[in-house]
C-alpha atoms as a PDB file:
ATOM      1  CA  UNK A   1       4.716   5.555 -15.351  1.00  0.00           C
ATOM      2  CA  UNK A   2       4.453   6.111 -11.542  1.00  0.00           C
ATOM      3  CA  UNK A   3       4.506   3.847  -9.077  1.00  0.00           C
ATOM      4  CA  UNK A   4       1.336   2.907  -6.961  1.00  0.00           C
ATOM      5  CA  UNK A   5       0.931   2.739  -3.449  1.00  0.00           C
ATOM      6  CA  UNK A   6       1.223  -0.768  -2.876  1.00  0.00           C
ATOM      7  CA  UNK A   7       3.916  -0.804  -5.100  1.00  0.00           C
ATOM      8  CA  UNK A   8       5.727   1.916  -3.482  1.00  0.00           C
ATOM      9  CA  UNK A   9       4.918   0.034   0.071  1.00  0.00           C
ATOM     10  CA  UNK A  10       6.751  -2.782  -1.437  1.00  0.00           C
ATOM     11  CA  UNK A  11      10.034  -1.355  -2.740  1.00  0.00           C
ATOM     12  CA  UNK A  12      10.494   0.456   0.467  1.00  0.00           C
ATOM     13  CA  UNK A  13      10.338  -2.112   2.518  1.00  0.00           C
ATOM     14  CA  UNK A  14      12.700  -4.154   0.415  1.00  0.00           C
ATOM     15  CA  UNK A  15      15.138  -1.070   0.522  1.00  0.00           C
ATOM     16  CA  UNK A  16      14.987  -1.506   4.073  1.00  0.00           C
ATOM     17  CA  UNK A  17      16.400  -4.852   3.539  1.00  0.00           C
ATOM     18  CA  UNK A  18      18.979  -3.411   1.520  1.00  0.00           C
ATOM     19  CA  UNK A  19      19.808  -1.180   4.451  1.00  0.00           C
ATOM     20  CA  UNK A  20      20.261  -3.618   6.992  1.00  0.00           C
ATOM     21  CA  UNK A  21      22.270  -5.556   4.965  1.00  0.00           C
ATOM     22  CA  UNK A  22      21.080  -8.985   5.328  1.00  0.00           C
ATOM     23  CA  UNK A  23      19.382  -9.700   1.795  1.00  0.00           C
ATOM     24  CA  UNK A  24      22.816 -10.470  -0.416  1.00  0.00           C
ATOM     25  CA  UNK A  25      20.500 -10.854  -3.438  1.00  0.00           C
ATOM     26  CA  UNK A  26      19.021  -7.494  -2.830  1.00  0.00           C
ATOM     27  CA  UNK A  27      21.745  -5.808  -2.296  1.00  0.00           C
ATOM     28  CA  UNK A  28      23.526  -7.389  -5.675  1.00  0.00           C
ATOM     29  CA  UNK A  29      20.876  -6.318  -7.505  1.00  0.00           C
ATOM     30  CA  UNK A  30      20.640  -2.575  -6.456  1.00  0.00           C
ATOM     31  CA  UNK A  31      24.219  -1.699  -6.234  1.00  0.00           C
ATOM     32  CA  UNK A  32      24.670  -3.283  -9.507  1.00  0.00           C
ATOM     33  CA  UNK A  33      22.326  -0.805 -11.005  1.00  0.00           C
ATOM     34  CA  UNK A  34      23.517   2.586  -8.814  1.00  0.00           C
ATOM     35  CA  UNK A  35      27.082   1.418 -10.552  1.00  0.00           C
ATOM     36  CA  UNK A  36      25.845   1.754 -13.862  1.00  0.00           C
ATOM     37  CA  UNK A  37      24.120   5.367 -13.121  1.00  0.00           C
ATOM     38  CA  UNK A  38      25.557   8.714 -14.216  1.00  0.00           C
ATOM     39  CA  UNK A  39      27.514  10.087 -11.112  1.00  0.00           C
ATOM     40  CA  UNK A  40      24.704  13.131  -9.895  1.00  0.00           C
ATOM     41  CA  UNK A  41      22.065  10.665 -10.458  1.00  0.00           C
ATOM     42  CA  UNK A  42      23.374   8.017  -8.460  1.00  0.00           C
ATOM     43  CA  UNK A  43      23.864  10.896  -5.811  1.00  0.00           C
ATOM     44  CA  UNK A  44      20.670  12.044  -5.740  1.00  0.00           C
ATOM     45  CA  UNK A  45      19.127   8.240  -5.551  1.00  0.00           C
ATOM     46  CA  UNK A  46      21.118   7.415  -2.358  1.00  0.00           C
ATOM     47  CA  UNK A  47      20.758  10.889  -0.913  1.00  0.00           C
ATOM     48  CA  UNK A  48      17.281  11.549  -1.165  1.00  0.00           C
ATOM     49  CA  UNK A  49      15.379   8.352  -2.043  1.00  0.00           C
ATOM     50  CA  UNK A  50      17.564   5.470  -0.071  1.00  0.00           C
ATOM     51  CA  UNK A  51      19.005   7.313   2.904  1.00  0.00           C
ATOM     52  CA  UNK A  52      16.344  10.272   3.394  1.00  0.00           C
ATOM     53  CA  UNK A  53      19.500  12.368   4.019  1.00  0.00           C
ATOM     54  CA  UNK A  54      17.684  15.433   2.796  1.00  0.00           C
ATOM     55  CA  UNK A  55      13.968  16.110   1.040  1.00  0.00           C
ATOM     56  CA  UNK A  56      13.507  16.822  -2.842  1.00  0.00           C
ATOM     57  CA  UNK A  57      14.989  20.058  -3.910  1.00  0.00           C
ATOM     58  CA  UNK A  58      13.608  20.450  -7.784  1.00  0.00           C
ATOM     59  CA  UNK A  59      10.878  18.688  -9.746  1.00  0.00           C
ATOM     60  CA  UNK A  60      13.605  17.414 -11.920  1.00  0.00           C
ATOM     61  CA  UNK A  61      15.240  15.964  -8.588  1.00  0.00           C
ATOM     62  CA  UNK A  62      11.353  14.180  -8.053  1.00  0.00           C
ATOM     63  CA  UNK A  63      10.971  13.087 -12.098  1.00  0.00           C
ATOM     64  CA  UNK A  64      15.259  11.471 -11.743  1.00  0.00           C
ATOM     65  CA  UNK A  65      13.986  10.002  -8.305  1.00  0.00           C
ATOM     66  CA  UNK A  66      10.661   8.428  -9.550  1.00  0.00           C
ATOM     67  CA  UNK A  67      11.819   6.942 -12.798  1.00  0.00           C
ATOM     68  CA  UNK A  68      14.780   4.786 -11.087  1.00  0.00           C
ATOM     69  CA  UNK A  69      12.525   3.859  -8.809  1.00  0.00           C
ATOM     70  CA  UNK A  70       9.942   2.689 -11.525  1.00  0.00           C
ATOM     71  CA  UNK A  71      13.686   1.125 -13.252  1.00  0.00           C
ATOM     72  CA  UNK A  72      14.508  -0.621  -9.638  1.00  0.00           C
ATOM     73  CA  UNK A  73      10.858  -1.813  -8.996  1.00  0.00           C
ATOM     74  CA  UNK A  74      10.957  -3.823 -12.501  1.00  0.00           C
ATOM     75  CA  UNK A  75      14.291  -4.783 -11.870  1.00  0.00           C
ATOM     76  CA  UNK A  76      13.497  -6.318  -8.661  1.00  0.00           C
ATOM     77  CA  UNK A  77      10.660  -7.891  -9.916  1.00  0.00           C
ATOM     78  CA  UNK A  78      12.270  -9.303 -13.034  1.00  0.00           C
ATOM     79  CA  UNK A  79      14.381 -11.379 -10.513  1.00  0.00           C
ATOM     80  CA  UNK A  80      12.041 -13.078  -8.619  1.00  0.00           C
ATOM     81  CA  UNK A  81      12.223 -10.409  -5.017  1.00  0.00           C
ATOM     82  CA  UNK A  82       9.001  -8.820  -6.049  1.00  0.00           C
ATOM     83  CA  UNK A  83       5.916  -9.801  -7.938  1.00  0.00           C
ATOM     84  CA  UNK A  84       4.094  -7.800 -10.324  1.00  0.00           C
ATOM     85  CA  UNK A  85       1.197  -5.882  -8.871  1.00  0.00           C
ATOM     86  CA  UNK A  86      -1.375  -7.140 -11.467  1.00  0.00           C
ATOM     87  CA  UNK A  87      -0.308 -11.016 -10.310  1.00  0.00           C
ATOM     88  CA  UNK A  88      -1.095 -10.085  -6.575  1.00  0.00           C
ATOM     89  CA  UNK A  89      -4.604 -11.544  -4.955  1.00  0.00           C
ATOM     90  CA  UNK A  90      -4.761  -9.297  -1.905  1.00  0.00           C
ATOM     91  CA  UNK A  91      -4.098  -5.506  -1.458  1.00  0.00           C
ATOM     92  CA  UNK A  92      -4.608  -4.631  -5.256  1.00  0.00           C
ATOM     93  CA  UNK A  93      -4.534  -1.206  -6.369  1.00  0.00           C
ATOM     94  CA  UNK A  94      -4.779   0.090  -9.615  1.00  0.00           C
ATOM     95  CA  UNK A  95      -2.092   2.779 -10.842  1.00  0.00           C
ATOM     96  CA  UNK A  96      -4.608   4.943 -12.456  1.00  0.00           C
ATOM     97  CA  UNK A  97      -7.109   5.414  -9.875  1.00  0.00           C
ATOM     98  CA  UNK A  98      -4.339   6.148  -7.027  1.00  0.00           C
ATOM     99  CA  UNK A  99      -0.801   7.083  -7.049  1.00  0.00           C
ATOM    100  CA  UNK A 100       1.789   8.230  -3.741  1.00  0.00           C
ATOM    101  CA  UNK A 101       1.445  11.595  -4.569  1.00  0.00           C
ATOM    102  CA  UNK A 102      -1.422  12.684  -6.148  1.00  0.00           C
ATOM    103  CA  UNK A 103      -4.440  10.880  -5.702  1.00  0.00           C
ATOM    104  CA  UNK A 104      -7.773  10.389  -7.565  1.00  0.00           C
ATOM    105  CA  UNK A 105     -11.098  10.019  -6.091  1.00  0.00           C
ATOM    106  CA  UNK A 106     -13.196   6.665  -6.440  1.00  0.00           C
ATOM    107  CA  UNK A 107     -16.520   7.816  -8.374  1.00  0.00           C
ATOM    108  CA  UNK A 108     -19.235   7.560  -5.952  1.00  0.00           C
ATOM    109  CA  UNK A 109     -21.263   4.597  -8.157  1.00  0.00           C
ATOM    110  CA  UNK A 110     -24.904   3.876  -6.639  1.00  0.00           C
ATOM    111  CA  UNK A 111     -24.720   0.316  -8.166  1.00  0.00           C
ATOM    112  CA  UNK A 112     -24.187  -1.928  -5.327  1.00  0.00           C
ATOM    113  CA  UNK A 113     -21.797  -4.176  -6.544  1.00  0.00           C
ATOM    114  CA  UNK A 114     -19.239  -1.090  -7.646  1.00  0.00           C
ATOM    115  CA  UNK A 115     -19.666  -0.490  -4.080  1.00  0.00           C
ATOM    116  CA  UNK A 116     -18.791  -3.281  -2.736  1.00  0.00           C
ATOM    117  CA  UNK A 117     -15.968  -3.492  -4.747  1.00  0.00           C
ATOM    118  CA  UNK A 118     -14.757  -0.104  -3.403  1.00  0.00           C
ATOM    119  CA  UNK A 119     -14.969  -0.776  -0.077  1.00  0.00           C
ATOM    120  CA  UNK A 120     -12.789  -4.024   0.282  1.00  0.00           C
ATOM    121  CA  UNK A 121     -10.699  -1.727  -2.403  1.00  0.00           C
ATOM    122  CA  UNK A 122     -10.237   1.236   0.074  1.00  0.00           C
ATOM    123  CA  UNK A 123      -9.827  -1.090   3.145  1.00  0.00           C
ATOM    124  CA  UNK A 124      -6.483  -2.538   0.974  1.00  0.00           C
ATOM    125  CA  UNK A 125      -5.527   0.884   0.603  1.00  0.00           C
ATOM    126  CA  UNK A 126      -5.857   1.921   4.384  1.00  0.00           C
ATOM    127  CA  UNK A 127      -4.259  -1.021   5.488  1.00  0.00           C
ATOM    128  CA  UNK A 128      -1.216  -0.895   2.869  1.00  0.00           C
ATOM    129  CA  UNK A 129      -1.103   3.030   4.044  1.00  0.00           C
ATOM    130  CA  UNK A 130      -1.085   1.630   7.888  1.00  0.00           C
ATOM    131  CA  UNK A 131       1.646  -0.646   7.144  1.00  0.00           C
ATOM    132  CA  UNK A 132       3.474   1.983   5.629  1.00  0.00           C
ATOM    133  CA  UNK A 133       3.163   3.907   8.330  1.00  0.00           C
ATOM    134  CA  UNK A 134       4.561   1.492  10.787  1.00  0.00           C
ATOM    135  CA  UNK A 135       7.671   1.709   8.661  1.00  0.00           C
ATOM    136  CA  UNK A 136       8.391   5.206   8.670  1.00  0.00           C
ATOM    137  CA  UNK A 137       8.005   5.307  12.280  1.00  0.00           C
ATOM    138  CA  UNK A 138      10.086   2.220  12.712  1.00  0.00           C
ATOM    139  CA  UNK A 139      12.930   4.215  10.376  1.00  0.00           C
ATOM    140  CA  UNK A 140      12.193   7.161  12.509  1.00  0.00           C
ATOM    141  CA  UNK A 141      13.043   5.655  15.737  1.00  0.00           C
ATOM    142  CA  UNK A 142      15.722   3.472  14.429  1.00  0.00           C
ATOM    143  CA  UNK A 143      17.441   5.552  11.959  1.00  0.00           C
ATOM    144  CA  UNK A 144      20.562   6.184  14.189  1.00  0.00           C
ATOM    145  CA  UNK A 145      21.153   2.301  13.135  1.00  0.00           C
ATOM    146  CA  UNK A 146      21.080   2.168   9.756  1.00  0.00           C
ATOM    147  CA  UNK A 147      24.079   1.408   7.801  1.00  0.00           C
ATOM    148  CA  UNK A 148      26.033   2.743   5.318  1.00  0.00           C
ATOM    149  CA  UNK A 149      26.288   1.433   1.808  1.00  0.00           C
ATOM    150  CA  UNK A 150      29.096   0.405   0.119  1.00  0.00           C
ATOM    151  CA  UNK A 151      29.254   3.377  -2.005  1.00  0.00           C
ATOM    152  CA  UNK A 152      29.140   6.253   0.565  1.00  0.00           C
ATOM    153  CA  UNK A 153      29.953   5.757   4.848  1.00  0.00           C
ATOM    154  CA  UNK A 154      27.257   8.826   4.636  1.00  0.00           C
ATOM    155  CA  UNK A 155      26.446  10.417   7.864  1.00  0.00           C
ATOM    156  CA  UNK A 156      23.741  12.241   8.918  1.00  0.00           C
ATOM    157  CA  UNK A 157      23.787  15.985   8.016  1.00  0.00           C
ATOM    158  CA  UNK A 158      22.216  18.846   9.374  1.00  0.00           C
ATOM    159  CA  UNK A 159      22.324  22.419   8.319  1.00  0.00           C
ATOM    160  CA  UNK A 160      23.941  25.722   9.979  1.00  0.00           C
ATOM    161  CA  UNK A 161      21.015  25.984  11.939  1.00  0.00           C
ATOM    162  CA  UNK A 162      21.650  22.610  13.593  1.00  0.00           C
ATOM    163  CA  UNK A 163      18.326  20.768  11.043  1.00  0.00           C
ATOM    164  CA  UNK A 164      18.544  16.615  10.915  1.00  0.00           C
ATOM    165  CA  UNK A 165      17.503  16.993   7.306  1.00  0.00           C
ATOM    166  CA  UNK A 166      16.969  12.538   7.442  1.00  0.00           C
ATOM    167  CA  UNK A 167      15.055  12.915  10.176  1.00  0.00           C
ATOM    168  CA  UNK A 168      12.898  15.687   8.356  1.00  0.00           C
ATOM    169  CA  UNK A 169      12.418  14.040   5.744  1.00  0.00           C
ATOM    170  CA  UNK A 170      10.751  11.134   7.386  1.00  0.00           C
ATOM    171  CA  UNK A 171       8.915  13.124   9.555  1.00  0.00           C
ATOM    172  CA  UNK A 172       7.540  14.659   6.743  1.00  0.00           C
ATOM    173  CA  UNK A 173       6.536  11.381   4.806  1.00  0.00           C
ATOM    174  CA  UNK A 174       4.878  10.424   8.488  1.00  0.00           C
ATOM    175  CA  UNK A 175       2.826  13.243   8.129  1.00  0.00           C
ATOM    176  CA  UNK A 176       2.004  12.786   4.138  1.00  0.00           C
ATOM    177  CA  UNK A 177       0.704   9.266   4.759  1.00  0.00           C
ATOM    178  CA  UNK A 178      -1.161  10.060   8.078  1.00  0.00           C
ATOM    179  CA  UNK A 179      -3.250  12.872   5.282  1.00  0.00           C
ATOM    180  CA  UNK A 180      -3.765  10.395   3.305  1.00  0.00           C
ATOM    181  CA  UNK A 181      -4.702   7.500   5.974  1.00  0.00           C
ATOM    182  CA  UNK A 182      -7.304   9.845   7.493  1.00  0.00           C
ATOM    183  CA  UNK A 183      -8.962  10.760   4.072  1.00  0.00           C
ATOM    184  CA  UNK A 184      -9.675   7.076   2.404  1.00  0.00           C
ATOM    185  CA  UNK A 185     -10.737   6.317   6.024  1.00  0.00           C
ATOM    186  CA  UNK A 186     -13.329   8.581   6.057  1.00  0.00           C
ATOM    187  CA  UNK A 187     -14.390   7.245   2.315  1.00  0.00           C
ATOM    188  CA  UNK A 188     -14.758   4.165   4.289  1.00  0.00           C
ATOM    189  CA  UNK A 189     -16.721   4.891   6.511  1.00  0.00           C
ATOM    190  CA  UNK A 190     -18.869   6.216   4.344  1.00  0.00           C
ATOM    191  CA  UNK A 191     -18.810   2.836   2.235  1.00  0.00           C
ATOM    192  CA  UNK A 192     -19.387   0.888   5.635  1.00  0.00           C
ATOM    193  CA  UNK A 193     -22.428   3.026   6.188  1.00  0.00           C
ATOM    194  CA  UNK A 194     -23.762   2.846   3.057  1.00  0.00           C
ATOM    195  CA  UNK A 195     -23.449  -1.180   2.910  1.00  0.00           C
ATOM    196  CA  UNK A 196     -24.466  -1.465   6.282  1.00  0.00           C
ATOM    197  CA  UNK A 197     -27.654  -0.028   5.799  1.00  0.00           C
ATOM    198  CA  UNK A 198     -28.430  -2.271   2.642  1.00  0.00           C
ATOM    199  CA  UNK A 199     -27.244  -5.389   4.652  1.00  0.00           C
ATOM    200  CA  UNK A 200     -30.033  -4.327   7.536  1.00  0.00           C
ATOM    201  CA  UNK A 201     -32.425  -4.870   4.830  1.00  0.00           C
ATOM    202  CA  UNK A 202     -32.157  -8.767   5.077  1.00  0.00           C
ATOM    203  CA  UNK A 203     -34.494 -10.009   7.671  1.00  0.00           C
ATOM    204  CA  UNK A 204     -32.891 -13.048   8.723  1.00  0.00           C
ATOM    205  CA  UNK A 205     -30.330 -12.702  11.475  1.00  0.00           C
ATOM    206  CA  UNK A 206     -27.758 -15.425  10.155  1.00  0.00           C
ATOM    207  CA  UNK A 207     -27.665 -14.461   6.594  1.00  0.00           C
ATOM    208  CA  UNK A 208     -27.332 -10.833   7.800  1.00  0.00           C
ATOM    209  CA  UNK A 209     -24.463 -11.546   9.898  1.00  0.00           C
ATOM    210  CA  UNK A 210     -22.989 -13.372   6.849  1.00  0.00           C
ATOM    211  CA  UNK A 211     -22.842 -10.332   4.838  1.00  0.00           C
ATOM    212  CA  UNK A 212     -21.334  -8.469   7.186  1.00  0.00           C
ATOM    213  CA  UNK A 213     -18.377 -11.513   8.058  1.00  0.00           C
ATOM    214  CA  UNK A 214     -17.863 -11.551   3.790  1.00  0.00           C
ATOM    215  CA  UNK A 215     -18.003  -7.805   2.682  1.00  0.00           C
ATOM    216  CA  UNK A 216     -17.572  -5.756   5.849  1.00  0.00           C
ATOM    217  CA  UNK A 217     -15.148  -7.825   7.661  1.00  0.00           C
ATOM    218  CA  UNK A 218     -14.052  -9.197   4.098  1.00  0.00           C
ATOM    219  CA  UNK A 219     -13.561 -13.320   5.632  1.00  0.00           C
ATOM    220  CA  UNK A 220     -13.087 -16.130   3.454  1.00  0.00           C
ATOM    221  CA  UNK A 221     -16.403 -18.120   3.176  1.00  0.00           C
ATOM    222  CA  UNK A 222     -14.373 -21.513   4.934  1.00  0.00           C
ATOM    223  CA  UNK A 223     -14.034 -19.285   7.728  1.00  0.00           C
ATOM    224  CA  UNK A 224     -17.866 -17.618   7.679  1.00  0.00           C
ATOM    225  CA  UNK A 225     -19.073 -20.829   7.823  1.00  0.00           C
ATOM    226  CA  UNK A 226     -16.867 -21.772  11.189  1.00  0.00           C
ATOM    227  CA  UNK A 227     -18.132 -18.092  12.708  1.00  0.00           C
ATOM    228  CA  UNK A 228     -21.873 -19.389  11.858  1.00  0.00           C
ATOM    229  CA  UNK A 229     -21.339 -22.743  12.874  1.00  0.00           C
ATOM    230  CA  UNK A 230     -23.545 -23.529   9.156  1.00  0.00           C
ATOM    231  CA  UNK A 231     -22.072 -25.822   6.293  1.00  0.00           C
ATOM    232  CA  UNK A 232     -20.230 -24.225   2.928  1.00  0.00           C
ATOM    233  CA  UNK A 233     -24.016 -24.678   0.988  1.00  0.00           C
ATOM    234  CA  UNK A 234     -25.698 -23.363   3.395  1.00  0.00           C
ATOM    235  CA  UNK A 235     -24.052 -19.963   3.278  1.00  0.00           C
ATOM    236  CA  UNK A 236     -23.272 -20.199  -0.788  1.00  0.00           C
ATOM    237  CA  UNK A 237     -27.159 -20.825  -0.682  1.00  0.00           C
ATOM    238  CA  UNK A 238     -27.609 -17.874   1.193  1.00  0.00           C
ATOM    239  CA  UNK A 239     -25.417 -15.803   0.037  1.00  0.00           C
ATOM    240  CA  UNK A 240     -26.673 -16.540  -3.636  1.00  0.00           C
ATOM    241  CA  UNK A 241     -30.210 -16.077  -2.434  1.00  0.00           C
ATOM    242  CA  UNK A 242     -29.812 -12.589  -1.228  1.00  0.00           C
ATOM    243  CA  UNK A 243     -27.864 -10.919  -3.839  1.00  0.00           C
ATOM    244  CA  UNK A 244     -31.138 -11.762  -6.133  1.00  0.00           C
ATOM    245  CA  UNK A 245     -33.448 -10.192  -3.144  1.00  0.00           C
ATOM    246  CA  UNK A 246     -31.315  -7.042  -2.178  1.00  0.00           C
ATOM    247  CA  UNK A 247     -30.570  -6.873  -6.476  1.00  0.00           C
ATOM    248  CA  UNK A 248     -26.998  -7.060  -6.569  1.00  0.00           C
ATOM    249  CA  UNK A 249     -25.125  -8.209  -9.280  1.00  0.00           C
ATOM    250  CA  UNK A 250     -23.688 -12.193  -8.799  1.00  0.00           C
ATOM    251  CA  UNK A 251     -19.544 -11.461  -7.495  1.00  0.00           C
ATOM    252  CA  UNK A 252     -16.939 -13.645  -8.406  1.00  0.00           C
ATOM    253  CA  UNK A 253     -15.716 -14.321  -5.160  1.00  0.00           C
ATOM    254  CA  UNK A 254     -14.040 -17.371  -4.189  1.00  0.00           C
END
């Protein structure tokens, strides 16, 4: 099993809880389970995965690293700090179509509702990468004040050659999730294009605009029908109308 994205957005941010400190239940929780690791794992896991003191050496360094953090994502969510991804309503994404690391391409489906589904699916995944992104350069610039844990008063280290290996390390997770920011962008842009060009099919201004408020700017429909200044029934009406004229399938939408 390997984390997802969203999931791995998740259980970094609440390790930068742990790192500041401030989150007693956190911090219970995941020093509880470094104490009951073998002594070189443990090492590795604050080294490399909590402190970014120095990047990945081995794959066998990567496969120790990703199963505890599979272990300390359950663990987490066992106790209440972090809800399984399958409960979540917003930001969804599945395991098997995208992982950290290695990801796999949407297929490009020509039926309109599998396209609508992709695009609000790759605008989650841009905007869970963005937020990601904040964080690493909010680490970056603020790494000088994290704190030690209680296991190890760890400093930073650099090599012979005078190399902040932290600081490398997040630099080069920066970099990893600008690549992969840039490249579901430009899958959304194609998405945007493609609906946008079905949605200039409709001939009626309003309901026109209201497909672009629900499945381009992806609003709720209380809010749509503030933007359009038209009642709930009117844009449900609508909205019900057109997927029969422009032949896509009814969505499940709340």
């Amino acid at each position: 099993m390997q984390l997802s994205i969203n999931q791995q957005i998740d259980l970094d941010l609440v390790i930068e809880r742990y790192l500041d400190n401030k989150a007693t239940d956190i911090k219970d929780l995941v020093n509880g389970y470094l104490a009951a690791l073998e002594g070189s794992e443990r090492e590795i896991l604050i080294t490399v995965f909590i402190y970014l003191q120095r990047e990945i050496k081995s794959n066998r360094e990567r496969e120790i690293i990703e199963k505890h953090k599979v272990n300390i994502y359950t663990l987490l969510s066992q106790n209440g700090i972090l809800r399984d991804e399958e409960q979540k309503t917003t930001k969804q994404v599945n395991s098997d179509e995208l992982t950290i690391n290695n990801f796999t391409e949407y297929p490009t489906d020509t039926n309109k509702l599998e396209r609508l589904k992709r695009y609000e699916s790759l605008t989650n995944i841009v905007e869970s990468l963005s937020d990601k992104l904040e964080l690493l350069e909010e680490l970056k610039s603020n790494q000088s004040e994290i704190q030690a844990s209680d296991y190890t008063k760890v400093k930073v280290k650099c090599s012979n050659k005078g190399y902040d290996y932290k600081r490398l390390s997040i630099i080069s997770d920066i970099q990893e999730t600008e690549r992969l920011i840039s490249h579901y962008s430009s899958e959304l842009q194609q998405e945007k294009t493609y609906l946008l060009g079905i949605f200039d099919k409709i001939p009626y201004n309003h309901t026109r605009k209201l497909y672009y408020l629900r499945y381009i700017q992806l609003k709720p429909w209380y809010q749509i029908s503030e933007d359009l200044e038209k009642s709930l029934t009117w844009c449900n009406k609508q909205h019900s109308d057109y997927l029969k004229v422009l032949e896509i399938e009814p969505l499940n939408h709340d």
